[in-house]
N, C-alpha and C. Protein backbone atom coordinates (compact mmCIF):
# COMPACT_ATOMS: atom_id res chain seq x y z
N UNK A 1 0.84 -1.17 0.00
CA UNK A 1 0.00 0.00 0.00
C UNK A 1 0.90 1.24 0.00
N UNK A 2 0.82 2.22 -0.64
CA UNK A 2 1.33 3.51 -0.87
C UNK A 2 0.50 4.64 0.02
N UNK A 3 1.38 5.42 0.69
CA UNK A 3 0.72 6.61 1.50
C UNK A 3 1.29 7.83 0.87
N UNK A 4 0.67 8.99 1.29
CA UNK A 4 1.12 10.07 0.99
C UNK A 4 2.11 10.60 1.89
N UNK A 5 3.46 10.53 1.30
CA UNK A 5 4.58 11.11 2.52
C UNK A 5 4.39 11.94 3.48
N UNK A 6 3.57 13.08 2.90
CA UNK A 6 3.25 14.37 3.53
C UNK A 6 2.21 13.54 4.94
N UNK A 7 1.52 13.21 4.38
CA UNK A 7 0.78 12.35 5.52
C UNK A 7 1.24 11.79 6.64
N UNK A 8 2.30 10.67 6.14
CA UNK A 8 2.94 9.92 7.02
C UNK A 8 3.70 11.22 7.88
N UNK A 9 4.49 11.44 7.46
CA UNK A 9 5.28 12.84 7.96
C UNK A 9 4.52 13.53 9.08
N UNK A 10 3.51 14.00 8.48
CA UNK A 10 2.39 14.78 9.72
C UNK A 10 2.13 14.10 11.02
N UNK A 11 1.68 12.61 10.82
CA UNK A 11 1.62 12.16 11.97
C UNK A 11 2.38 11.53 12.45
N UNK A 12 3.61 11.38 11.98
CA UNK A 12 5.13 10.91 12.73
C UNK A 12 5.19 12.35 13.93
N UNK A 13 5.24 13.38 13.08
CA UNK A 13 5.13 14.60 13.59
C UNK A 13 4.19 14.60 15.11
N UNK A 14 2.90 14.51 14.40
CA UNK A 14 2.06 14.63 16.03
C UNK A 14 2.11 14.05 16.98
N UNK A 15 2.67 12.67 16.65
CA UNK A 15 3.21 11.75 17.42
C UNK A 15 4.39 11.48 18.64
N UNK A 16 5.64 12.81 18.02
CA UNK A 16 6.61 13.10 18.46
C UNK A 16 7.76 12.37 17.96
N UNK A 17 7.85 11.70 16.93
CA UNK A 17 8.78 10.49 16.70
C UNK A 17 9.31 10.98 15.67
N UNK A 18 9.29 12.47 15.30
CA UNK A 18 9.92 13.47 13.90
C UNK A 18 9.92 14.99 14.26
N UNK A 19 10.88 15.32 13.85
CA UNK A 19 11.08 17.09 14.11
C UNK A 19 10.23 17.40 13.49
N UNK A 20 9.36 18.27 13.30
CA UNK A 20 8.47 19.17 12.12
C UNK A 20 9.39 19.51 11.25
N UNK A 21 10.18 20.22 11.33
CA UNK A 21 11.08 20.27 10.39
C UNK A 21 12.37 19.56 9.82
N UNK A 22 12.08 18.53 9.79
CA UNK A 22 13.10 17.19 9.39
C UNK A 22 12.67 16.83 8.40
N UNK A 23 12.78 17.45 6.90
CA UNK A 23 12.31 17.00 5.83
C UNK A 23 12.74 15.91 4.94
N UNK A 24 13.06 14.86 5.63
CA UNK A 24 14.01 13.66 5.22
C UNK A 24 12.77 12.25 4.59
N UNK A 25 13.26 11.94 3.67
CA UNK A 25 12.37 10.96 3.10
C UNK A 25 11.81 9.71 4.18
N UNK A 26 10.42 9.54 3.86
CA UNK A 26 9.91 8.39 5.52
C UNK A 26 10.77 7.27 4.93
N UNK A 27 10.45 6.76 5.78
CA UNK A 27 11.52 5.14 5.50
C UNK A 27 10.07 4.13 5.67
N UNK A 28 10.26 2.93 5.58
CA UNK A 28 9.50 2.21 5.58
C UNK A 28 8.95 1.53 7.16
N UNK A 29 10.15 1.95 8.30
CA UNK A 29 9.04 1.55 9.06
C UNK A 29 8.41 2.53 9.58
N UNK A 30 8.40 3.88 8.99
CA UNK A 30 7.56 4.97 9.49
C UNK A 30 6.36 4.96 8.85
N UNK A 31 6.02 4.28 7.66
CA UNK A 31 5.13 4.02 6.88
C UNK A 31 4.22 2.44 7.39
N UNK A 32 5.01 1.76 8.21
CA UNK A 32 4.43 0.68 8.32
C UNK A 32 3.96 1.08 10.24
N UNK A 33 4.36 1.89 10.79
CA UNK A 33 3.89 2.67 11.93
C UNK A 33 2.30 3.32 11.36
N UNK A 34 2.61 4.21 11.04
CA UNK A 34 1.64 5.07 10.14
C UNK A 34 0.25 4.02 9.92
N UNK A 35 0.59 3.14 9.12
CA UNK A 35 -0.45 2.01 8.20
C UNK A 35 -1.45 1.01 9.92
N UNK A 36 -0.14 0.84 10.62
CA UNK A 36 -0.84 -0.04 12.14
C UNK A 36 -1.57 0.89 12.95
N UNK A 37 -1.22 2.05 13.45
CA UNK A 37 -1.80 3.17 14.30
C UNK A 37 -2.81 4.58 14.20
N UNK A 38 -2.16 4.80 12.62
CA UNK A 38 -3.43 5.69 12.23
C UNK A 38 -4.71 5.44 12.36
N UNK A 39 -5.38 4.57 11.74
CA UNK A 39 -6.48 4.16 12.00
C UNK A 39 -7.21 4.25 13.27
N UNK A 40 -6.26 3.25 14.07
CA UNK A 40 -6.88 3.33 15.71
C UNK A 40 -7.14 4.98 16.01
N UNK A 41 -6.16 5.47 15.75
CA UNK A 41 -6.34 6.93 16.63
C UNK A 41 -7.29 7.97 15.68
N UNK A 42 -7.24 7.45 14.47
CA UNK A 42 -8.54 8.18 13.36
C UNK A 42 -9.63 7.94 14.46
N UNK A 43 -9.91 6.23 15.08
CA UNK A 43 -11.03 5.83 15.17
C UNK A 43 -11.62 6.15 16.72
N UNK A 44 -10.07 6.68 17.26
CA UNK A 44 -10.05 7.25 19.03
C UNK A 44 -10.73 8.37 18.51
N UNK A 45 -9.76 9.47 17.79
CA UNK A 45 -10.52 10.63 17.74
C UNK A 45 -12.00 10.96 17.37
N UNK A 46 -12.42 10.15 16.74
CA UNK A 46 -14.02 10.22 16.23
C UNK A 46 -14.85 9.69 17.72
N UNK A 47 -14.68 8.73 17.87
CA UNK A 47 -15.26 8.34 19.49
C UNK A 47 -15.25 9.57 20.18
N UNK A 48 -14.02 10.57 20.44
CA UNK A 48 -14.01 11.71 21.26
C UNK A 48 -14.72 12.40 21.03
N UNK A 49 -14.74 12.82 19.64
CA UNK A 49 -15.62 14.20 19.13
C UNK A 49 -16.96 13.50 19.48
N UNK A 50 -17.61 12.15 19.45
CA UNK A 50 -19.22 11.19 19.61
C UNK A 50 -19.46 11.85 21.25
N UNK A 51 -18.31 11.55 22.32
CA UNK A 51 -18.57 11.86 23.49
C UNK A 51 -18.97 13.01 23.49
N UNK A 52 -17.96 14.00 23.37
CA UNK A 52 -17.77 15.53 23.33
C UNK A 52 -19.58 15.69 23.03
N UNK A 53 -20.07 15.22 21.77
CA UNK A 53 -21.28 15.97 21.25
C UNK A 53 -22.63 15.48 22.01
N UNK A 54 -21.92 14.22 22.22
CA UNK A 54 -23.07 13.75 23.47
C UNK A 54 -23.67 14.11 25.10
N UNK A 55 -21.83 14.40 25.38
CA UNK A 55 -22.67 15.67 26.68
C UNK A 55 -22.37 16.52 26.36
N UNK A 56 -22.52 17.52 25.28
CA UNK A 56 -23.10 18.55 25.47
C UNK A 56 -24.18 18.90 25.05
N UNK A 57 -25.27 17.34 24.55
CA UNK A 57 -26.15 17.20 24.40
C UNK A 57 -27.31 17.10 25.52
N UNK A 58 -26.66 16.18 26.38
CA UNK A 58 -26.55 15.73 27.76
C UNK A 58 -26.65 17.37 28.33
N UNK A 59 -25.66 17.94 28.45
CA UNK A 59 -26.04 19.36 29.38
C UNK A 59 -27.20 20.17 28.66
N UNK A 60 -27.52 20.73 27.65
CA UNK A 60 -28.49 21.00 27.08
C UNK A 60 -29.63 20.68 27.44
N UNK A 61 -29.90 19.31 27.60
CA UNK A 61 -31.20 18.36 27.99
C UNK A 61 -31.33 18.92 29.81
N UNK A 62 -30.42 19.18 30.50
CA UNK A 62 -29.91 18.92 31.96
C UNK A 62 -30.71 20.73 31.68
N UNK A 63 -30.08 21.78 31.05
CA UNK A 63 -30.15 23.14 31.19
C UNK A 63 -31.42 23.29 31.08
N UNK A 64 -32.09 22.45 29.69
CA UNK A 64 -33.43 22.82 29.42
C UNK A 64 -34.38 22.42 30.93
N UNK A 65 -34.55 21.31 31.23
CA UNK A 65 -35.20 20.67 32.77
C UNK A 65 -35.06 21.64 33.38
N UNK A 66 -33.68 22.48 34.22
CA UNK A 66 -33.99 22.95 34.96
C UNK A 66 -34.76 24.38 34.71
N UNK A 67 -34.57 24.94 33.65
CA UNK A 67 -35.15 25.97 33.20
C UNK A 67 -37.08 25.50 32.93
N UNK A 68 -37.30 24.05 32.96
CA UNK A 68 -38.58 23.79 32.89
C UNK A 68 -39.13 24.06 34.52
N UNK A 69 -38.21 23.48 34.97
CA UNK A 69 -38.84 23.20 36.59
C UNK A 69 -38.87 24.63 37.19
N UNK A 70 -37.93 25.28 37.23
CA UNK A 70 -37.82 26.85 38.04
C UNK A 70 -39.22 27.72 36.83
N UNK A 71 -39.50 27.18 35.83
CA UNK A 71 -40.84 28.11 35.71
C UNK A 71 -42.45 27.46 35.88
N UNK A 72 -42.00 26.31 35.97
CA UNK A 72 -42.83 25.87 36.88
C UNK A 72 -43.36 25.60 38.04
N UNK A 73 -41.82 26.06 39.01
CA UNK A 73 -42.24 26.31 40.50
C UNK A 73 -42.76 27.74 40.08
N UNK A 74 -42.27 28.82 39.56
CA UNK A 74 -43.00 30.12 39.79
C UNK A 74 -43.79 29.93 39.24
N UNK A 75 -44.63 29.31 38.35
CA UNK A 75 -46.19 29.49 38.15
C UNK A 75 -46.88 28.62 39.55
N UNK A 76 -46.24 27.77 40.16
CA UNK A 76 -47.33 26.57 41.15
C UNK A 76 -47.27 27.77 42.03
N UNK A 77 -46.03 28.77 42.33
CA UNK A 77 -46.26 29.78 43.36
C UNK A 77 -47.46 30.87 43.18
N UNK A 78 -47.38 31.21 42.06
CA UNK A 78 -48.46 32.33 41.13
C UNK A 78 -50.08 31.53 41.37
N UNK A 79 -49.53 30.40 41.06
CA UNK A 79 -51.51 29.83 41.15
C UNK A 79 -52.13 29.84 42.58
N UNK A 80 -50.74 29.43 43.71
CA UNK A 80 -51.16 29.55 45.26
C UNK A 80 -51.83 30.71 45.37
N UNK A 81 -51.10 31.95 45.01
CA UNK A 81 -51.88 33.72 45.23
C UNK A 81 -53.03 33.87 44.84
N UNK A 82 -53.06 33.09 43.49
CA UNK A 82 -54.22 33.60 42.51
C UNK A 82 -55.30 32.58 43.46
N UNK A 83 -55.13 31.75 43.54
CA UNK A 83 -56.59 30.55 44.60
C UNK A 83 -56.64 31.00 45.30
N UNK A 84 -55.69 31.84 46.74
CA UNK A 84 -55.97 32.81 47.74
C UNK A 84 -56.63 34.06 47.31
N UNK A 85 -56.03 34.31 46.89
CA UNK A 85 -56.97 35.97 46.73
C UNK A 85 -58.55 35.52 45.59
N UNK A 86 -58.47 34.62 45.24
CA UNK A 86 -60.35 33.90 44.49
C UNK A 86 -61.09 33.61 45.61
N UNK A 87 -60.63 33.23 46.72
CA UNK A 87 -61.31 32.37 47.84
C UNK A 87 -61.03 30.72 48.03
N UNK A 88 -60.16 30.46 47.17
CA UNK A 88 -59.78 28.89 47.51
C UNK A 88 -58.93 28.50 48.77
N UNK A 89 -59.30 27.70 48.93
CA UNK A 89 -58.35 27.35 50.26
C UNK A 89 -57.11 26.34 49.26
N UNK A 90 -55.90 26.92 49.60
CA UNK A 90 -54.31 26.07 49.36
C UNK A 90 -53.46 26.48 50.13
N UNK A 91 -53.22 25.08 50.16
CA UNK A 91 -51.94 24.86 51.16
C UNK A 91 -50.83 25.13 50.55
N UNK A 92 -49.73 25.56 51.07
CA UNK A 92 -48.68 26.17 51.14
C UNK A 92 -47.62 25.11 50.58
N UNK A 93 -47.91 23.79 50.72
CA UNK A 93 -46.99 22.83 49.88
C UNK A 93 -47.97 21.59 49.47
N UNK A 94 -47.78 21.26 48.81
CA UNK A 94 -48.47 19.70 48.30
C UNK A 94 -49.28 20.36 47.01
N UNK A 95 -49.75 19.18 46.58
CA UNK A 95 -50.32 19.23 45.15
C UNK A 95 -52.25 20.42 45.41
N UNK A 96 -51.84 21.19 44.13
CA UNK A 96 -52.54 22.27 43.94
C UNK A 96 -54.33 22.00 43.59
N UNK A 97 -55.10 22.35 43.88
CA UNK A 97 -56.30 21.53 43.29
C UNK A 97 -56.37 21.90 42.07
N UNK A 98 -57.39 20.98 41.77
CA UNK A 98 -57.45 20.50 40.16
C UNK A 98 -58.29 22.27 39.66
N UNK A 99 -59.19 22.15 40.69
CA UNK A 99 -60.08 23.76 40.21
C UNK A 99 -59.09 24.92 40.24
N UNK A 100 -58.67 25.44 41.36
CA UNK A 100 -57.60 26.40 41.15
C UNK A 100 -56.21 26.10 39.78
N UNK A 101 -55.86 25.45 39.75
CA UNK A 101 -55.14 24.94 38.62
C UNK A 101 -55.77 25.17 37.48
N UNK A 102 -56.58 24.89 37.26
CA UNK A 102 -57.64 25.08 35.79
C UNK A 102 -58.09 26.53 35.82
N UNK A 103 -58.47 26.83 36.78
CA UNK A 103 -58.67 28.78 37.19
C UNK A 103 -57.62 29.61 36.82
N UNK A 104 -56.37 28.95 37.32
CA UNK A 104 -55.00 29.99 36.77
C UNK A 104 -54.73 29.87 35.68
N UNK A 105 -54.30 28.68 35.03
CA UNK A 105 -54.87 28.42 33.66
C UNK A 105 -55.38 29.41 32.86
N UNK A 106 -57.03 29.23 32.68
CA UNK A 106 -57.75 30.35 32.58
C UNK A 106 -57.21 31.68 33.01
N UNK A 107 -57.26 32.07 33.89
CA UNK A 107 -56.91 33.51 34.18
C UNK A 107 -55.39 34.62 33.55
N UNK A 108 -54.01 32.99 32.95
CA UNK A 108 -53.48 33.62 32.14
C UNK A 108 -53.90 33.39 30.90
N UNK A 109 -54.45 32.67 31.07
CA UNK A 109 -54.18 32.36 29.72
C UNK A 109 -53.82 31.45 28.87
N UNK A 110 -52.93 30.58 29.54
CA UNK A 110 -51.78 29.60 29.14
C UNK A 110 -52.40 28.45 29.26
N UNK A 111 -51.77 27.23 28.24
CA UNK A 111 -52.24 25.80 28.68
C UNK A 111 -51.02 25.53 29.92
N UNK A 112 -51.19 25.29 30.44
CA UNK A 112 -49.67 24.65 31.24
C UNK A 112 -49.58 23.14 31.48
């Protein structure tokens, strides 16, 4: 199999096993280095960039939730006021009634 010198060269280079500037013809076991290891580390680096895109897919998903939940505690807080000041009786923690819930609803506006 034939490589492109420049190639081989480059990643002798990144490797550390060649000056960058050592413009000396590869020899054959720099080519037969090249031919065993490139690949693997083609196939490391692609795995990395898979992780990399995955959590920061992962944090995205994590950012969006909490940005769901903190506007959803301030509306469960908003519906407590709004059922107090209607005349509903709510408690201060636990699940909201179904009528006041459907009332605030209504009253913004919003499906929630």
């Amino acid at each position: 199999m034939v490589f492109d010198p420049e190639d081989v060269r480059a990643y002798m280079v990144r490797k550390g096993m060649r000056d960058a500037d050592d413009r000396s013809p590869v020899t054959p076991p720099e080519e037969r280095f090249y031919a065993a290891y490139k690949p693997r580390d083609d196939a490391r680096d692609a795995q990395e960039v898979e992780r990399k895109r995955q959590s920061d897919e992962m944090w995205e998903r994590a950012k969006a939730a909490q940005e769901r939940y903190w506007r959803m505690k301030e509306h469960m807080r908003k519906a407590r006021e709004w059922g107090r000041e209607n005349g509903f009786f709510v408690g201060t923690r636990g699940r909201i009634p179904a009528r006041v819930w459907a009332g605030y609803q209504e009253a913004i506006g919003e499906e929630l």
